[in-house]
C-alpha atoms as a PDB file:
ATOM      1  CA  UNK A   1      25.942  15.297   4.404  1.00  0.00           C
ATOM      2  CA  UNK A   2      23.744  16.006   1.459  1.00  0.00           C
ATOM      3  CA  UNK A   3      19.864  15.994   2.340  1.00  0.00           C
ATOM      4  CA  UNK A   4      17.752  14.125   0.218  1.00  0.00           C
ATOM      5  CA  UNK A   5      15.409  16.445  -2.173  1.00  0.00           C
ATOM      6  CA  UNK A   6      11.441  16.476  -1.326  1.00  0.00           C
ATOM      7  CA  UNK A   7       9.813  14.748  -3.796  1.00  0.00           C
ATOM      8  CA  UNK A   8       6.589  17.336  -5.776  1.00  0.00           C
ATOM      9  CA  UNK A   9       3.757  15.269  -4.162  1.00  0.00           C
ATOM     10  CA  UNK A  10       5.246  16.141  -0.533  1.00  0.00           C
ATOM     11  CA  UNK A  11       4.036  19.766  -1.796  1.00  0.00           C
ATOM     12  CA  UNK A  12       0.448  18.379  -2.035  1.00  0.00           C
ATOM     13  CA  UNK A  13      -1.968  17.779   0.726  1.00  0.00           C
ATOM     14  CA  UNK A  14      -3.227  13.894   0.348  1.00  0.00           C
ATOM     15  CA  UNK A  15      -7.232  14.133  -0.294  1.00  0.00           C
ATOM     16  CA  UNK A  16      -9.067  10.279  -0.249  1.00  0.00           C
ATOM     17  CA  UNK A  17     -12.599  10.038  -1.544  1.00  0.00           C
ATOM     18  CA  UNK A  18     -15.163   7.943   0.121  1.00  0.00           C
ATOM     19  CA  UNK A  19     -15.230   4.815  -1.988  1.00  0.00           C
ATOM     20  CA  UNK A  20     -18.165   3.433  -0.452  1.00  0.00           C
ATOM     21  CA  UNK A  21     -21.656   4.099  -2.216  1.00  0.00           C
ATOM     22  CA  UNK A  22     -24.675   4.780   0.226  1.00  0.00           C
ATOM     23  CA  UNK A  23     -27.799   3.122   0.454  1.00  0.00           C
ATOM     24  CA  UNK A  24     -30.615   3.963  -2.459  1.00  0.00           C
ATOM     25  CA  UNK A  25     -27.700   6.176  -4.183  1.00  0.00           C
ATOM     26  CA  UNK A  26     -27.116   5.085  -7.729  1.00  0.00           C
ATOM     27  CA  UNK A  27     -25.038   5.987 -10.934  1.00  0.00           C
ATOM     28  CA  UNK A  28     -26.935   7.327 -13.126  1.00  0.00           C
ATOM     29  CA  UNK A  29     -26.524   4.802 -16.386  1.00  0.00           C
ATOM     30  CA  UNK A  30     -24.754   5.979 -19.189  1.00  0.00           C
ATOM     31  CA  UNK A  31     -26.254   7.849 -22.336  1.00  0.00           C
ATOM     32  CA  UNK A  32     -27.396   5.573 -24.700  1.00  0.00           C
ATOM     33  CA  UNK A  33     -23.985   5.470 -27.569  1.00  0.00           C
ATOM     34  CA  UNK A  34     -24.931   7.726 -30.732  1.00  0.00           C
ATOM     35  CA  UNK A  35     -25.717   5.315 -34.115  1.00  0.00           C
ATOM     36  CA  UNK A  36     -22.861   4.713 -36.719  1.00  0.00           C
ATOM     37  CA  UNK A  37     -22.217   7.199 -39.041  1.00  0.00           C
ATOM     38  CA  UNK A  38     -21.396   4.407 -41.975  1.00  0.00           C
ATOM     39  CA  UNK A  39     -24.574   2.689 -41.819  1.00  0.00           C
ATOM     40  CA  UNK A  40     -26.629   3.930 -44.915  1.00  0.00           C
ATOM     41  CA  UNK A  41     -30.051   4.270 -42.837  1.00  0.00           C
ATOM     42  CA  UNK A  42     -28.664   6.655 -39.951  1.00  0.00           C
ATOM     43  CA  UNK A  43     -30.137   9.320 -40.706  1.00  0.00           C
ATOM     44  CA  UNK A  44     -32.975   8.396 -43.437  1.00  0.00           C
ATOM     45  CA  UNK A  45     -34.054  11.910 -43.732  1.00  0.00           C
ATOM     46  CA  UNK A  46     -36.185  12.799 -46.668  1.00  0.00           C
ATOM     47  CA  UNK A  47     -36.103  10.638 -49.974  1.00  0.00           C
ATOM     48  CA  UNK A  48     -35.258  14.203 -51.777  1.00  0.00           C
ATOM     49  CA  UNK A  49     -32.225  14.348 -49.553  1.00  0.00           C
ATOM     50  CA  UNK A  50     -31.509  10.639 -50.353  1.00  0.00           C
ATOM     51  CA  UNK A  51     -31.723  11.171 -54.085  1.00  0.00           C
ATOM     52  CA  UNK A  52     -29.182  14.431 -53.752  1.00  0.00           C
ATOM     53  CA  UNK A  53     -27.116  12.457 -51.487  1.00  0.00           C
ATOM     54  CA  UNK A  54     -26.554   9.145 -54.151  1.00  0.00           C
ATOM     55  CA  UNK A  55     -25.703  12.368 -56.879  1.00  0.00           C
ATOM     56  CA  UNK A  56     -22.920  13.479 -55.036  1.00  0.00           C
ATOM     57  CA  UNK A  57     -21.402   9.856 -54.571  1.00  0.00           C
ATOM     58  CA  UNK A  58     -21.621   9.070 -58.239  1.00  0.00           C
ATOM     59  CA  UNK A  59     -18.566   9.865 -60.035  1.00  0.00           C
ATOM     60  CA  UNK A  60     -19.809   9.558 -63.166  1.00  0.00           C
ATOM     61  CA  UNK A  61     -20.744  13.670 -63.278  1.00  0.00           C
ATOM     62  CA  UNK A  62     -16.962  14.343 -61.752  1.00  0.00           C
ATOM     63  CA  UNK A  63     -15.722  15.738 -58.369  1.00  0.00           C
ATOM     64  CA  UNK A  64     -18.119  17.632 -56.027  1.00  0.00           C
ATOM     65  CA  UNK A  65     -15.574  19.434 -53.870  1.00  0.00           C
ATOM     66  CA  UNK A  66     -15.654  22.769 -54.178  1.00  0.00           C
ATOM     67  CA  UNK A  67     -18.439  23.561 -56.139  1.00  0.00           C
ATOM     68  CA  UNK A  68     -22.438  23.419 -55.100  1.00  0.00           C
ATOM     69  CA  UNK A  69     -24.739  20.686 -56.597  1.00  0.00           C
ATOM     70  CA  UNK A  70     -26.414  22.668 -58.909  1.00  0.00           C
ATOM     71  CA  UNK A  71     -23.104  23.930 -60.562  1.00  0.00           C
ATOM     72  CA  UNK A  72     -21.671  20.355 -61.004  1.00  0.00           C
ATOM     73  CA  UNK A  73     -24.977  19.731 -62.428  1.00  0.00           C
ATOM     74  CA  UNK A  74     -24.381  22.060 -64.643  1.00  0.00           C
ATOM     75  CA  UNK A  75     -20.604  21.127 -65.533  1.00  0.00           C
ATOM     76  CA  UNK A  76     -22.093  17.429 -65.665  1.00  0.00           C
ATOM     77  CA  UNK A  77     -24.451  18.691 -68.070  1.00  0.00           C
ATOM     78  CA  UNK A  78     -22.021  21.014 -70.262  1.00  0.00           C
ATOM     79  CA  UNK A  79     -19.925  17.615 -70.744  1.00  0.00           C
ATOM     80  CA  UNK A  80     -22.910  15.474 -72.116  1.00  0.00           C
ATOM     81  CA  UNK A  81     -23.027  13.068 -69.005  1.00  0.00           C
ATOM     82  CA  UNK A  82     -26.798  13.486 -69.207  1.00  0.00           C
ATOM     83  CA  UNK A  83     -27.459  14.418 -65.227  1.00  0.00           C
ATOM     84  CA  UNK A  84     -31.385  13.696 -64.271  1.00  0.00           C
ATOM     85  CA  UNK A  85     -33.085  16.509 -65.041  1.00  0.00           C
ATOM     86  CA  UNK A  86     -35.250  15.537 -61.571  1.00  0.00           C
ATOM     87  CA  UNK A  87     -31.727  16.185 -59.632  1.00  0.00           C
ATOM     88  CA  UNK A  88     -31.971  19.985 -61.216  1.00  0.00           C
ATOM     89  CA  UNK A  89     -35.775  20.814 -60.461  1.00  0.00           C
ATOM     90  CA  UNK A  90     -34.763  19.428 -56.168  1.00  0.00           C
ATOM     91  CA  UNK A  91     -31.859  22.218 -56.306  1.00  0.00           C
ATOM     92  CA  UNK A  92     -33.867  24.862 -58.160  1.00  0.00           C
ATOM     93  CA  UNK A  93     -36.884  24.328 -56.105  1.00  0.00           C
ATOM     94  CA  UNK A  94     -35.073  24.230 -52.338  1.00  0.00           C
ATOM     95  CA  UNK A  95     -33.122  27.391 -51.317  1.00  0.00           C
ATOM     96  CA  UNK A  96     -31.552  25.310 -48.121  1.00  0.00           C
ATOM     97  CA  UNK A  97     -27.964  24.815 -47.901  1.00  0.00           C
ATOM     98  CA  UNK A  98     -28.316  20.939 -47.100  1.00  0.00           C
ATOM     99  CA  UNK A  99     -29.621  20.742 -50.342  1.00  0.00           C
ATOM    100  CA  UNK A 100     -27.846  22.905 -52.531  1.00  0.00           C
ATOM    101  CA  UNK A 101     -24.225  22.392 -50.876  1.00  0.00           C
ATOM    102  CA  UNK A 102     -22.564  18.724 -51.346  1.00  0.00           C
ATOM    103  CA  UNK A 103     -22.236  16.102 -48.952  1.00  0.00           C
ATOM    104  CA  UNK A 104     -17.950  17.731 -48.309  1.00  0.00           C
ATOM    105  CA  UNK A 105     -18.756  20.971 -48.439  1.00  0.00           C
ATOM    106  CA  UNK A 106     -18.007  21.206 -44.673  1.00  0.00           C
ATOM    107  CA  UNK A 107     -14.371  20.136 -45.213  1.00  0.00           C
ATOM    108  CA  UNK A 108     -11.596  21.944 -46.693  1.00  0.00           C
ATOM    109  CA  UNK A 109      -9.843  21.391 -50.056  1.00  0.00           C
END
């Protein structure tokens, strides 16, 4: 007569948890959930930032992967689309990468 194989949760000792919740103990609540990241006023930041930001989504001056700001600026400018000279003094004047690297400079080509 052929025995009948164990089953894999035979090989595991049963362990219930106490389902009941004692008196004055709570769940803590939640975390508050983290804003949307498509809403245009997320992250307001500084109106320099803003200004950089609206110059790498306009594809009049071309494509912005790859390159820093300041160099499609430059490639923008080299190909008489007339860039805002204002966009050129922000890059020149601020040495941090938030401003001088595009808004997909984090993601691969």
């Amino acid at each position: 007569m052929k025995t009948k194989p164990g089953l894999i949760t035979d090989s595991f000792k049963v362990v219930k948890k106490d389902r009941r919740v004692r008196k004055g103990e709570r769940k803590p609540s939640p975390p508050p959930p983290p804003p949307p990241l498509d809403e245009p006023d997320a992250d307001p930041g500084p109106e320099e930032l803003q200004k950089l930001r609206q110059f790498d989504l306009d594809w009049r001056f071309g494509p912005c992967s790859g390159i820093s700001r300041l160099q499609r600026w430059e490639r923008a400018r080299l190909h008489g689309l007339n860039p805002s000279e204002e966009i050129k003094e922000l890059l020149q004047t601020h040495t941090d990468p938030e401003y001088n690297n595009s808004l997909w400079s984090d993601y691969p080509l």
